[in-house]
C-alpha atoms as a PDB file:
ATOM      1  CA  UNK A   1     137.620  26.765  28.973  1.00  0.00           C
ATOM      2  CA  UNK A   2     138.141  23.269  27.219  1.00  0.00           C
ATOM      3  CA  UNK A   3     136.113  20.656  26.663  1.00  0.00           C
ATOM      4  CA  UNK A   4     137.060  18.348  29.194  1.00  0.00           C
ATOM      5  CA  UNK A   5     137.227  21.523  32.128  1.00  0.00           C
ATOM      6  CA  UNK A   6     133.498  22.267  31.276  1.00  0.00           C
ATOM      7  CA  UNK A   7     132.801  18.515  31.614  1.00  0.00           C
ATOM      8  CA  UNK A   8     134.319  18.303  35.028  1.00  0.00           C
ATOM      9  CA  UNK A   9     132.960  21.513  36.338  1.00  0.00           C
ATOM     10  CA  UNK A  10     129.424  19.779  35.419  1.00  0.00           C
ATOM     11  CA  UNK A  11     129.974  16.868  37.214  1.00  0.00           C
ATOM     12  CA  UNK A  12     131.758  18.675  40.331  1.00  0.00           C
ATOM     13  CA  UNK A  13     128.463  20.869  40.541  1.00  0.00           C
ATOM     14  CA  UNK A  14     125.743  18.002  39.802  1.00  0.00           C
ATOM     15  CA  UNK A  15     128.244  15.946  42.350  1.00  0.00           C
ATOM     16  CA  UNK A  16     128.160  18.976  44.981  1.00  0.00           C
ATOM     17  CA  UNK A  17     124.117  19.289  44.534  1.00  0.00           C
ATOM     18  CA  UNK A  18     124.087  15.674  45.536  1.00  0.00           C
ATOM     19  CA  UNK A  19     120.643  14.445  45.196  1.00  0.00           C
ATOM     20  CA  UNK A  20     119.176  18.271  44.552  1.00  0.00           C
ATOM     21  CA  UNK A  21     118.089  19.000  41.260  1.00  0.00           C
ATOM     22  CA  UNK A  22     119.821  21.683  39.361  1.00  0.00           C
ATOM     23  CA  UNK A  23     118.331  24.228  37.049  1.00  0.00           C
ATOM     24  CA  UNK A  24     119.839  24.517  33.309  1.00  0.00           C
ATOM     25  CA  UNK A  25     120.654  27.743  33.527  1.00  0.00           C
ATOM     26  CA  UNK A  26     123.202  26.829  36.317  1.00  0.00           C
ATOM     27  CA  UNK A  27     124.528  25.089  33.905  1.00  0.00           C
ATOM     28  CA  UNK A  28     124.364  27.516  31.401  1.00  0.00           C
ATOM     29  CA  UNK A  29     126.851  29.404  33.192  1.00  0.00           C
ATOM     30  CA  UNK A  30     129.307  27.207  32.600  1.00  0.00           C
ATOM     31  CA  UNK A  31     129.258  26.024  29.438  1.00  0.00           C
ATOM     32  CA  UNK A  32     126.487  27.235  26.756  1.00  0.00           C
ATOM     33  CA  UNK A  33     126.610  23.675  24.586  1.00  0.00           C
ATOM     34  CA  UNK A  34     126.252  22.004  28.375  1.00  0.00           C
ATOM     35  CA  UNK A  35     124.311  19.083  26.543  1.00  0.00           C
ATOM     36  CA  UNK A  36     126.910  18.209  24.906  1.00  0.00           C
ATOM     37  CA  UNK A  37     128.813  18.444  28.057  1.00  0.00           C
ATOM     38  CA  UNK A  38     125.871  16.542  29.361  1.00  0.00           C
ATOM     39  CA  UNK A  39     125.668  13.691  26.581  1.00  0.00           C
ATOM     40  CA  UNK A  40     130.265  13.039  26.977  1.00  0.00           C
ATOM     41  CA  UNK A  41     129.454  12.765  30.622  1.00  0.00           C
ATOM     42  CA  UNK A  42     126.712   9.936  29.705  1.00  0.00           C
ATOM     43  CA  UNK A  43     129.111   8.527  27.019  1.00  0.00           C
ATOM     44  CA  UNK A  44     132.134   8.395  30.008  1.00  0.00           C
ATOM     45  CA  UNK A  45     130.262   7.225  32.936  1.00  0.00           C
ATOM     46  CA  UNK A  46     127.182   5.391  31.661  1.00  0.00           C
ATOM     47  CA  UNK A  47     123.494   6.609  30.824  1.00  0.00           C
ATOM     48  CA  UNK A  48     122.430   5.903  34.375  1.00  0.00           C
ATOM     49  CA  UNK A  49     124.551   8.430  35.576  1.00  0.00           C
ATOM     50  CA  UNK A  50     123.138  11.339  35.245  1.00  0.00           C
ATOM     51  CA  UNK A  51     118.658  12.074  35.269  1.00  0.00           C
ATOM     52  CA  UNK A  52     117.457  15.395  33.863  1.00  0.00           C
ATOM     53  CA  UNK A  53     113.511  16.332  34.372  1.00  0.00           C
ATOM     54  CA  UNK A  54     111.549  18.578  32.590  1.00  0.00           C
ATOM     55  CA  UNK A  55     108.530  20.620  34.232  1.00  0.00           C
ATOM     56  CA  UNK A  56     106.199  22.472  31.988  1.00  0.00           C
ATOM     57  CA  UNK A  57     105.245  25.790  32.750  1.00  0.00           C
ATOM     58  CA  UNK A  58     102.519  27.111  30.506  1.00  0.00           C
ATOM     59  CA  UNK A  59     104.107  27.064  27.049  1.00  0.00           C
ATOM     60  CA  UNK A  60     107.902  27.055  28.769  1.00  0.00           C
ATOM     61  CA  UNK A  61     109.873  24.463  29.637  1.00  0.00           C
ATOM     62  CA  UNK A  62     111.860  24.254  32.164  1.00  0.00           C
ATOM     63  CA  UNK A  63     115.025  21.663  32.207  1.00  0.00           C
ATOM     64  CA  UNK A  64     116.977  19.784  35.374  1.00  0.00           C
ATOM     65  CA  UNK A  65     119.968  17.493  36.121  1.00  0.00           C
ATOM     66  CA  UNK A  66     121.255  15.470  38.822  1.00  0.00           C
ATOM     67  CA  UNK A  67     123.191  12.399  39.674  1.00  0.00           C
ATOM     68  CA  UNK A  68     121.522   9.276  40.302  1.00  0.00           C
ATOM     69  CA  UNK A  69     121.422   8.426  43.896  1.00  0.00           C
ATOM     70  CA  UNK A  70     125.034   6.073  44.502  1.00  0.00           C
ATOM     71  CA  UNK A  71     122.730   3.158  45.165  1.00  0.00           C
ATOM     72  CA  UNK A  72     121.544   3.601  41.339  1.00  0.00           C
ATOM     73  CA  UNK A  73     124.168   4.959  40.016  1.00  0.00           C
ATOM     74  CA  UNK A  74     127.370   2.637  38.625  1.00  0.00           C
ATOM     75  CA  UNK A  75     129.833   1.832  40.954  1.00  0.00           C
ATOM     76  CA  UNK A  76     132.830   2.632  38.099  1.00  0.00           C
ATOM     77  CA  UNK A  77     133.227   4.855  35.141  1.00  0.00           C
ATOM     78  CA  UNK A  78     133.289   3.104  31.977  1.00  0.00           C
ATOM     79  CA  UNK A  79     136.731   3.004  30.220  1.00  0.00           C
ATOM     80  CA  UNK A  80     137.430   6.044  28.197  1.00  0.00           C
ATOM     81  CA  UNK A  81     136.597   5.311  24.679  1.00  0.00           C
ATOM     82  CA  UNK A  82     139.646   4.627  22.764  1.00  0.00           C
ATOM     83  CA  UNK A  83     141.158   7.505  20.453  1.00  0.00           C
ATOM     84  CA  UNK A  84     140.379   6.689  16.631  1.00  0.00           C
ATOM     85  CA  UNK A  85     143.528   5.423  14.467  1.00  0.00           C
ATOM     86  CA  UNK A  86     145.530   7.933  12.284  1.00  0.00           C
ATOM     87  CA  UNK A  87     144.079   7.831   9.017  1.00  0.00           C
ATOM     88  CA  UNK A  88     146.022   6.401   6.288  1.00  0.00           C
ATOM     89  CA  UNK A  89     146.807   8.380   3.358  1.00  0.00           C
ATOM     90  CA  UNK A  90     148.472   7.063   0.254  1.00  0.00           C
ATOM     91  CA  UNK A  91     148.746   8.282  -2.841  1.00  0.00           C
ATOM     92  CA  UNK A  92     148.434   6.264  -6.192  1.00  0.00           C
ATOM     93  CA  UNK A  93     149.701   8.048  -8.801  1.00  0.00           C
ATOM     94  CA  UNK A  94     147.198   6.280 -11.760  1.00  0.00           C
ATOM     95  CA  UNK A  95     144.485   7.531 -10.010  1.00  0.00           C
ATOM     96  CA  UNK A  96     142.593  10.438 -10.916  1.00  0.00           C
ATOM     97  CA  UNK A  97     140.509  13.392  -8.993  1.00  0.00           C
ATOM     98  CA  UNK A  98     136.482  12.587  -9.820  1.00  0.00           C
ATOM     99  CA  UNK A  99     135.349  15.688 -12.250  1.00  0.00           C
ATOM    100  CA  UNK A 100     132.627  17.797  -9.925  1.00  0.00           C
ATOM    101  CA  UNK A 101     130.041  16.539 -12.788  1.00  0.00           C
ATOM    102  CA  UNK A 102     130.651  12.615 -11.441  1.00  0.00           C
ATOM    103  CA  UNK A 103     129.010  13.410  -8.090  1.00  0.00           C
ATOM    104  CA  UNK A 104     125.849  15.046  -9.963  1.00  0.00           C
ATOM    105  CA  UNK A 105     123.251  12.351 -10.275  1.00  0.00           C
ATOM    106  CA  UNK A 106     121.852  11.712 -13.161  1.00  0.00           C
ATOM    107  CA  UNK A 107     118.359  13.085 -12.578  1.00  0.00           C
ATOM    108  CA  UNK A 108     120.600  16.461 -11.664  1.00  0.00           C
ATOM    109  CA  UNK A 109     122.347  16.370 -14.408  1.00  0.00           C
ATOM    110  CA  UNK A 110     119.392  16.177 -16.696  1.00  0.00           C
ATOM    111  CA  UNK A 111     117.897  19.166 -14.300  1.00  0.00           C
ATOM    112  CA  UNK A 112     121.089  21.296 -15.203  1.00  0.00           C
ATOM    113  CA  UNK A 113     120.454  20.834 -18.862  1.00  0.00           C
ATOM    114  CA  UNK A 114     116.723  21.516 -19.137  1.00  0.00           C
ATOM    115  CA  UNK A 115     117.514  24.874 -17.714  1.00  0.00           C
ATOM    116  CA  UNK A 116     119.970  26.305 -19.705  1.00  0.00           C
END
């Protein structure tokens, strides 16, 4: 299942729970990373989208999500972020590859030496 599938199952089952809370491990079932389902959601459609809770119980925790209630919740989705621009690679041919030993610090370099 992509990205963007697990993303809209969350939302269709947060959406069909309405106001309910749901349990992590519903979500769990769906995808395993679902915070970072969770946090693309937030990125797409605003923070105030979506609530979570957390109830303690003893030393476990516990986690929940839900939508806002509409009245709280924005009215639109934000615009989809745009896609980053194709890198540009050129090629100078005077330029050189850095030796490993330029990205040593100095301190590390001096490290290297007291050890052999």
């Amino acid at each position: 299942m992509s990205a963007d599938s697990q993303e809209q199952a969350i939302w269709e089952l947060l959406e069909s729970r309405g106001e309910d809370w749901t349990p992590a491990p519903q979500l769990v079932q769906i995808s395993l990373q679902y915070s970072r389902a969770i946090h693309s959601l937030r990125k797409r459609y605003g923070r105030d989208g979506i609530e979570n809770r957390v109830e303690h119980h003893g030393r476990v925790k516990h986690g929940f999500f839900r939508l806002k209630p509409k009245t709280e919740r924005p009215t639109s989705p934000l615009p989809p972020a745009p896609a980053p621009a194709p890198a540009q690679q050129s090629f100078d041919a005077g330029t050189v590859a850095p030796r490993p030993d330029d990205a040593i610090s100095r301190s590390e370099r001096a490290r290297m030496r007291r050890r052999r």
